[in-house]
Protein backbone atom coordinates (compact mmCIF):
# COMPACT_ATOMS: atom_id res chain seq x y z
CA UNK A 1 23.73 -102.05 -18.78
CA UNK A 2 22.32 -98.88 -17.57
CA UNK A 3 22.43 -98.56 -13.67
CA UNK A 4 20.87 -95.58 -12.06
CA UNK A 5 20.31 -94.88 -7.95
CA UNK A 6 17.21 -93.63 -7.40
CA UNK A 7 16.56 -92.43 -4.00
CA UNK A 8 12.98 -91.44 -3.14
CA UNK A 9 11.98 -90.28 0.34
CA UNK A 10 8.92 -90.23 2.14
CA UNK A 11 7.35 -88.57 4.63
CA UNK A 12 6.40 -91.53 7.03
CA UNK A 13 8.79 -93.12 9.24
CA UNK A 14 6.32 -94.06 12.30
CA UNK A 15 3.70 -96.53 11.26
CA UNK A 16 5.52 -99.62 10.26
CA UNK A 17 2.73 -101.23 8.56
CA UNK A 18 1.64 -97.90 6.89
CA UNK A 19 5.38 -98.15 5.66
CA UNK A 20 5.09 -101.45 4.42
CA UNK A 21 2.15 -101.00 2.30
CA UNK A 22 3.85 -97.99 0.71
CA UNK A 23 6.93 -99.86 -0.16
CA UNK A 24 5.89 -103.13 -1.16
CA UNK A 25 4.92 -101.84 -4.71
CA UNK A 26 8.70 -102.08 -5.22
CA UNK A 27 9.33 -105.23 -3.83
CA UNK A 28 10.50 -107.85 -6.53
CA UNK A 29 10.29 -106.27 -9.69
CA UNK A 30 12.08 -106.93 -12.90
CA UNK A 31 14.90 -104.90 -13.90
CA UNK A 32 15.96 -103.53 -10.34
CA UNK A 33 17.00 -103.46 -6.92
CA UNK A 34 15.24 -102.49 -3.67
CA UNK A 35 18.23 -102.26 -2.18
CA UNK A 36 17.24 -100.55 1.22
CA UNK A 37 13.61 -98.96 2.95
CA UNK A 38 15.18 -97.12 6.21
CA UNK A 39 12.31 -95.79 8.60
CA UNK A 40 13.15 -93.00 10.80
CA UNK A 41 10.89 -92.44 13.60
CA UNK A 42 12.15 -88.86 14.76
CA UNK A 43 12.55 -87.39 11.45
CA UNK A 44 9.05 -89.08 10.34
CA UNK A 45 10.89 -90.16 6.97
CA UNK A 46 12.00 -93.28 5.37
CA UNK A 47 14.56 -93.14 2.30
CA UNK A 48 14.25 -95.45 -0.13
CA UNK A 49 16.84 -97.07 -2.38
CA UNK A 50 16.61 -98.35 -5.17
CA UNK A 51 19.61 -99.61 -8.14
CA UNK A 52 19.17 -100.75 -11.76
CA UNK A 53 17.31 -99.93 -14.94
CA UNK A 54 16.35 -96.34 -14.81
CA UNK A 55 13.02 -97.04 -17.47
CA UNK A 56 12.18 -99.82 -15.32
CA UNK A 57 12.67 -97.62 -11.79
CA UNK A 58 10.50 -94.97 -13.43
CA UNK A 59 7.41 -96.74 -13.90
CA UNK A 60 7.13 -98.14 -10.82
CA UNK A 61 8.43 -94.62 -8.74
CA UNK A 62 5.32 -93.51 -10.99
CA UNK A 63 3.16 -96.11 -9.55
CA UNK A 64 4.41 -95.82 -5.75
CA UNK A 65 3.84 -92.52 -5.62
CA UNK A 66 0.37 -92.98 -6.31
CA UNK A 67 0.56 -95.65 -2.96
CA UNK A 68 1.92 -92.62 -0.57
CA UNK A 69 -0.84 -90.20 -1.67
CA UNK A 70 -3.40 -92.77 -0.57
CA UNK A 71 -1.64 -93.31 2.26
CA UNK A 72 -0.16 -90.11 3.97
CA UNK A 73 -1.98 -86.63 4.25
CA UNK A 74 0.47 -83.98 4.89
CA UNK A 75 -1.84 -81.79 6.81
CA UNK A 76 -1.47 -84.05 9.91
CA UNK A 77 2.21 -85.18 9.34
CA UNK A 78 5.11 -83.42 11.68
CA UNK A 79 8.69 -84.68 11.64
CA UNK A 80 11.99 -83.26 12.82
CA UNK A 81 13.03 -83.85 8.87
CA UNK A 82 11.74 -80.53 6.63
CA UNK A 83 9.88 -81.78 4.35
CA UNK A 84 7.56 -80.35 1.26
CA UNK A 85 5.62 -83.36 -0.04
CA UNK A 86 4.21 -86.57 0.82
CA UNK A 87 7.11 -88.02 -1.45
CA UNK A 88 9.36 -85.32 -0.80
CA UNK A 89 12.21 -85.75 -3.47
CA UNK A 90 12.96 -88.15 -5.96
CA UNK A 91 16.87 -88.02 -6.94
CA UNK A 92 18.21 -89.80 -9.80
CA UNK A 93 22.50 -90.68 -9.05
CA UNK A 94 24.24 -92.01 -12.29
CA UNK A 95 26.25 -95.37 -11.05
CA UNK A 96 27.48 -97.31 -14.40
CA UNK A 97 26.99 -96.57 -17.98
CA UNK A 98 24.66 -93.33 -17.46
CA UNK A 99 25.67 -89.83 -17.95
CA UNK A 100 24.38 -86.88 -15.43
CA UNK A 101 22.75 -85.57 -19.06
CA UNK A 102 20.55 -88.82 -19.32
CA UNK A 103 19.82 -88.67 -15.48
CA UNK A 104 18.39 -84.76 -16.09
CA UNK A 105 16.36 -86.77 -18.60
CA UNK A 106 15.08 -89.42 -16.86
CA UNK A 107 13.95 -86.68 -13.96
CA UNK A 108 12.30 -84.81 -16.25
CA UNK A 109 10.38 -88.05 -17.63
CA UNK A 110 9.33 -88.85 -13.92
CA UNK A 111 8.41 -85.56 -12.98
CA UNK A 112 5.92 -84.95 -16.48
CA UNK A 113 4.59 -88.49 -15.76
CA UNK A 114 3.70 -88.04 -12.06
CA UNK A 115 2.10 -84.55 -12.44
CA UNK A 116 0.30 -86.06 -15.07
CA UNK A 117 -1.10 -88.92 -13.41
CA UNK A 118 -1.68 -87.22 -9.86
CA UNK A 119 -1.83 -83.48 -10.31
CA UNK A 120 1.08 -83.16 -8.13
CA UNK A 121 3.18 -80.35 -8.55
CA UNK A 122 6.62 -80.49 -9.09
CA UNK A 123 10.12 -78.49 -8.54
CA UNK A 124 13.48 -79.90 -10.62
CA UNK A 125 16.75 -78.66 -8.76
CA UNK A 126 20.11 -80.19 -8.41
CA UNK A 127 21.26 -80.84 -11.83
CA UNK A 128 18.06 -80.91 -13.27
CA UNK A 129 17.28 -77.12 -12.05
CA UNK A 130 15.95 -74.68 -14.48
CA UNK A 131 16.43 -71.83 -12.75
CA UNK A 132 19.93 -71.17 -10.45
CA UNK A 133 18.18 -70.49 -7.24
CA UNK A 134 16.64 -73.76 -7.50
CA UNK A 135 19.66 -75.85 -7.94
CA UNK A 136 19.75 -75.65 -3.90
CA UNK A 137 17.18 -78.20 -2.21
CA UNK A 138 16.71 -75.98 1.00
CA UNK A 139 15.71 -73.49 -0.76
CA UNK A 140 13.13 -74.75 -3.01
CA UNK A 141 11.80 -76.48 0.37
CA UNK A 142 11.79 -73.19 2.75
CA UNK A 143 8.79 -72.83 4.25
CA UNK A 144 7.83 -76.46 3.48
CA UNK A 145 4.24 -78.22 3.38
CA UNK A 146 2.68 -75.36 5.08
CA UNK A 147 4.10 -72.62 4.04
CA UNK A 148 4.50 -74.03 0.30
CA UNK A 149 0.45 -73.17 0.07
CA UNK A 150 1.45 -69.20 -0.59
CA UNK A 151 4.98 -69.79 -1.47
CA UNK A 152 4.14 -71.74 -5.25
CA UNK A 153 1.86 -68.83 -6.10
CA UNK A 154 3.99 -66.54 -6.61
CA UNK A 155 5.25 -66.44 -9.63
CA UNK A 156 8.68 -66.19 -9.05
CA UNK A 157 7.73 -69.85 -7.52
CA UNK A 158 5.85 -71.39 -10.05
CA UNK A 159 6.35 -74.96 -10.39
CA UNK A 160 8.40 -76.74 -13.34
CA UNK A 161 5.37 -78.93 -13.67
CA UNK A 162 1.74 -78.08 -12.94
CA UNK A 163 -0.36 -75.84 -12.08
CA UNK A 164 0.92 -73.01 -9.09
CA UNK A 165 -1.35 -75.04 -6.38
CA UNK A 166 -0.24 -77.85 -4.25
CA UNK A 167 -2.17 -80.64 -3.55
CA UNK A 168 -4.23 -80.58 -0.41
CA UNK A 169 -2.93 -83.70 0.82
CA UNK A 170 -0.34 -84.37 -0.36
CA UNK A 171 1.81 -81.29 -0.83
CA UNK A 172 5.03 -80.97 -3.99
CA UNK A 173 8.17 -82.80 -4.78
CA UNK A 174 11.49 -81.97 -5.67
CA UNK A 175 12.86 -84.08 -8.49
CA UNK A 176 16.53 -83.86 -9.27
CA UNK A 177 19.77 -85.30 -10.29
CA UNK A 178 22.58 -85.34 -8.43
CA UNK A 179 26.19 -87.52 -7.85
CA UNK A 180 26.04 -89.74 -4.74
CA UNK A 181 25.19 -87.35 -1.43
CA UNK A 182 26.32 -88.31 1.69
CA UNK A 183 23.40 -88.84 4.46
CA UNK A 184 25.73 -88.69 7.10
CA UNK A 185 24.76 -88.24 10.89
CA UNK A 186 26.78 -87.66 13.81
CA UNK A 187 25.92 -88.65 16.93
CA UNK A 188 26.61 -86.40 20.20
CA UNK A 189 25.91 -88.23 24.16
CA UNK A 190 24.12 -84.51 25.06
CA UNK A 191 20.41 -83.70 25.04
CA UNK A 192 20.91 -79.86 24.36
CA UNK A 193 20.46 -79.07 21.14
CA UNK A 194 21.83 -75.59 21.60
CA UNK A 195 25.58 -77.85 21.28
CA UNK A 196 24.72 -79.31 18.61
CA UNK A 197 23.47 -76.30 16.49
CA UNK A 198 26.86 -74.61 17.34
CA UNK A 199 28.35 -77.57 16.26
CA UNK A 200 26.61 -77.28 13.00
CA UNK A 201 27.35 -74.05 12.75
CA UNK A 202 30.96 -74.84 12.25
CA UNK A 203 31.35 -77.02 9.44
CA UNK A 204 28.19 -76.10 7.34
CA UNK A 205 28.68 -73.96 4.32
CA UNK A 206 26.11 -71.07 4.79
CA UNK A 207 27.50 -69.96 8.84
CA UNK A 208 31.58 -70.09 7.45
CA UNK A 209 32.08 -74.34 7.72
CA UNK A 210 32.90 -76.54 4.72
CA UNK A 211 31.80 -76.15 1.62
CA UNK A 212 29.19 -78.73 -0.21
CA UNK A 213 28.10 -79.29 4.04
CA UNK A 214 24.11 -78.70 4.74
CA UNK A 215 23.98 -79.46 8.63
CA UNK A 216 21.76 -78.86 11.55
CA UNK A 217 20.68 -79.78 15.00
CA UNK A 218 18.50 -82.85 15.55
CA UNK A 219 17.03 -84.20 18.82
CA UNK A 220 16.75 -88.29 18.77
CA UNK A 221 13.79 -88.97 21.04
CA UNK A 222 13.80 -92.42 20.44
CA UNK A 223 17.56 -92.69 21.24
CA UNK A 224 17.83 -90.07 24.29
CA UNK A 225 20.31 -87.65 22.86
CA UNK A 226 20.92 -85.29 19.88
CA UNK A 227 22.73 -85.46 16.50
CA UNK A 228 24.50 -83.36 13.78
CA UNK A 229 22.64 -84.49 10.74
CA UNK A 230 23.94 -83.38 7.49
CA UNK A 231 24.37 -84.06 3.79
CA UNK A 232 27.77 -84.03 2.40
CA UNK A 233 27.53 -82.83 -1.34
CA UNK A 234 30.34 -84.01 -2.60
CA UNK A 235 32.53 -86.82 -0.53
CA UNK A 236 35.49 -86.17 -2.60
CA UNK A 237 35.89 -82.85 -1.65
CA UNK A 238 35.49 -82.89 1.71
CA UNK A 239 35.45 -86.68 3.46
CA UNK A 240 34.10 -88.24 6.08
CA UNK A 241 37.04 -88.32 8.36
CA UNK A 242 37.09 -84.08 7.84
CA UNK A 243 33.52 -83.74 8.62
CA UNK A 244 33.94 -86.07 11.76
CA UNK A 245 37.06 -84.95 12.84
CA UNK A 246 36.21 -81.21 13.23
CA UNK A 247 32.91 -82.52 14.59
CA UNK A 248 34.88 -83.66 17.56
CA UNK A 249 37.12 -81.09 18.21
CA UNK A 250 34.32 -79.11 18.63
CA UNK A 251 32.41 -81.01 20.76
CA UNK A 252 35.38 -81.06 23.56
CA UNK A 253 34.86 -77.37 24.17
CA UNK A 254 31.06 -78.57 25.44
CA UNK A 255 32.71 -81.92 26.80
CA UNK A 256 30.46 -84.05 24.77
CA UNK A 257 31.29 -87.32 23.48
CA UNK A 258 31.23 -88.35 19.84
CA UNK A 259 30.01 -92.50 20.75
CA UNK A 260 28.80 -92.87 16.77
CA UNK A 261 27.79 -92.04 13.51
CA UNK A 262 25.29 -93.24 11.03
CA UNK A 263 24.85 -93.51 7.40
CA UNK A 264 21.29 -93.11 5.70
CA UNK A 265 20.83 -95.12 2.40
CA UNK A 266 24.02 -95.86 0.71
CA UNK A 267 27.57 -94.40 -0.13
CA UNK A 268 30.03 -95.47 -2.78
CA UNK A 269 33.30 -97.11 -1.69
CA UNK A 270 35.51 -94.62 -2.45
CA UNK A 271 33.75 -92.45 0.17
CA UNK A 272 35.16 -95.43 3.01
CA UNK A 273 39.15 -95.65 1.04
CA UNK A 274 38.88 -91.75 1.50
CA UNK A 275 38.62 -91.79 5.12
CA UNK A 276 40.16 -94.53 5.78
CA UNK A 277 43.50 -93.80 4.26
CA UNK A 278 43.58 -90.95 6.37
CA UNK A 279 43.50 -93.01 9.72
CA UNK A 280 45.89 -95.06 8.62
CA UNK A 281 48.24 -92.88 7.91
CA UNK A 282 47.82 -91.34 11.50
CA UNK A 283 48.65 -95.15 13.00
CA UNK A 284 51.36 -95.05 10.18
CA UNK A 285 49.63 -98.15 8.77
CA UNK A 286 50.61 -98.98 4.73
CA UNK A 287 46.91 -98.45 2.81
CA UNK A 288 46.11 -102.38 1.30
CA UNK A 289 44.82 -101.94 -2.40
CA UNK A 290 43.38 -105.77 -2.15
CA UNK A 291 41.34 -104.78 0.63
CA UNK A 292 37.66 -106.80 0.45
CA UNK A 293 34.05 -104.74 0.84
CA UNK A 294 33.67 -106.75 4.15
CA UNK A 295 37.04 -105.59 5.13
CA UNK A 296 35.99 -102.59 4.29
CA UNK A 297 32.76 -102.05 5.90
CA UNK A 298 34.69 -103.36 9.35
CA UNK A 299 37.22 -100.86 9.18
CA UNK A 300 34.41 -98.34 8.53
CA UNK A 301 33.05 -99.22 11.96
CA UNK A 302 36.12 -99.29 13.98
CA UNK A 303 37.62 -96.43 12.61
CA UNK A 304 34.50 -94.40 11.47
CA UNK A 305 32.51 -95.62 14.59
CA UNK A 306 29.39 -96.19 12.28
CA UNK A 307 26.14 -98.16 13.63
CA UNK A 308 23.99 -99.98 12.29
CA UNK A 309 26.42 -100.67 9.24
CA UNK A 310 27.07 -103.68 7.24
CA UNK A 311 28.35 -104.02 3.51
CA UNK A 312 25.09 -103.66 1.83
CA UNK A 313 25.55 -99.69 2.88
CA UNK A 314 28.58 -99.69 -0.15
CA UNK A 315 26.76 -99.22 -3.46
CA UNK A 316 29.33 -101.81 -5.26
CA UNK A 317 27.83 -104.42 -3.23
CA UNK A 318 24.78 -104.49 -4.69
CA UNK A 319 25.80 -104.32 -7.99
């Protein structure tokens, strides 16, 4: 069987029953998962998850898109999260039995059908780019909603799908395909965001960091202190324990704490082993090959320090 992640995100992460409305279009439907619908307050964003038959995911991404542009107008939305559209990406991961090939396909299928049914225009990067300077998310999104208005008529700028005019509501998306990005947030017990914009400084790719690391500052309201949000590219090449690690180093120069971390949406298992084998080899602890996902998601916790975590977070658990 043909299992695709699909990973649309939203811009509303405030009115819960607004959010509920949006998302229950997905809700028990044949053929695939809604694995996870995680509302951010702050960022004004909710990621979506969703696992199974890509044909089957399609039509009804198709159909819940039409949901958010009833429901949120961009011209009154604000968020610490950048964002472009009203459904601001839609990123199709290949999980078992699907090549990155068919995923570029099945973006391209979503992205014809929802400009066709909404007018909505639309930008293909990651893997499903046209164009080389588009394979990069942040910089299709520069400028986002409001600055998009200018930005898609030039023609250097012209959508992959559409006409060169957003939608006065609603905005653009960026449809891609991708393997499994990290959502990976790092807590820091300091209100100044100045620390943790030189933090993110440090390990991102574009100021000298890591490579395949986007990162920036983020203020929590909601929580009382700020964060190092990021997305990790690609987990094999530079793991969580790296990322964190060099996270707090630099945070004892500004002697902030590093209490927690937090995943958004969902990672596969290997990310976890990655990590993980490296802290045990610091406590000389011998790596156990038998080790269970709810072993695993503990150990993730304690070693990790992630919140709000249980198993469902691994991929192969919902499988």
């Amino acid at each position: 069987m043909k299992i695709v992640q699909c990973v649309p995100n939203f811009s509303e992460g405030r009115d819960l029953e607004k959010i509920e409305r949006i998302v229950e279009v997905l809700k028990n439907k044949e053929g695939f998962k809604l694995v996870s619908y995680e509302p951010d307050g702050d960022y004004n964003r909710t990621v979506v998850t969703l696992l199974g038959d890509p044909l089957k995911i399609i039509d009804a991404v198709v159909e819940f898109v039409g949901i958010v542009e009833q429901e949120v107008d961009m011209n009154t939305q604000s968020g610490e999260h950048p964002r472009m559209g009203a459904v601001d990406v839609i990123p199709f991961i290949p999980i078992s039995e699907v090549t990155m090939e068919e995923c570029v396909e099945y973006a391209n299928i979503i992205a014809k059908k929802v400009n066709e049914a909404y007018n909505i225009p639309i930008f293909m990067y990651a893997e499903a780019a046209n164009e080389k300077k588009r394979v990069k998310l942040p910089t299709i999104r520069k400028g986002e909603f409001e600055g998009m208005k200018e930005k898609i008529k030039d023609p250097k700028w012209a959508p992959d799908y559409g006409q060169p005019e957003i939608h006065p509501t609603f905005g653009v998306i960026g449809v891609g395909a991708r393997i499994p990005l990290i959502a990976f947030n790092i807590d820091l017990m300091t209100e100044d965001t100045k620390v943790a914009n030189n933090i993110a400084k440090a390990i991102r790719f574009t100021s000298g960091g890591f490579r395949h690391i986007q990162a920036g500052p983020v203020y929590l309201d909601t929580r009382g202190h700020v964060q190092v949000t990021m997305n990790i590219l690609d987990y094999k090449k530079n793991p969580l324990y790296r990322i964190l690690e060099t996270v707090k180093m630099e945070a004892k120069r500004y002697n902030v704490d590093v209490p927690s971390c937090e995943l958004v949406g969902l990672m596969p298992k290997g990310t976890i082993i990655n990590s993980l084998k490296y802290y045990y080899a610091v406590e000389g602890r011998v790596w156990d090959k038998e080790i269970t996902l709810e072993e695993l998601t503990q150990e993730a916790i304690k070693y990790i320090g992630f919140r709000d975590f249980d198993v469902l977070k691994i991929i192969e658990a919902n499988i």
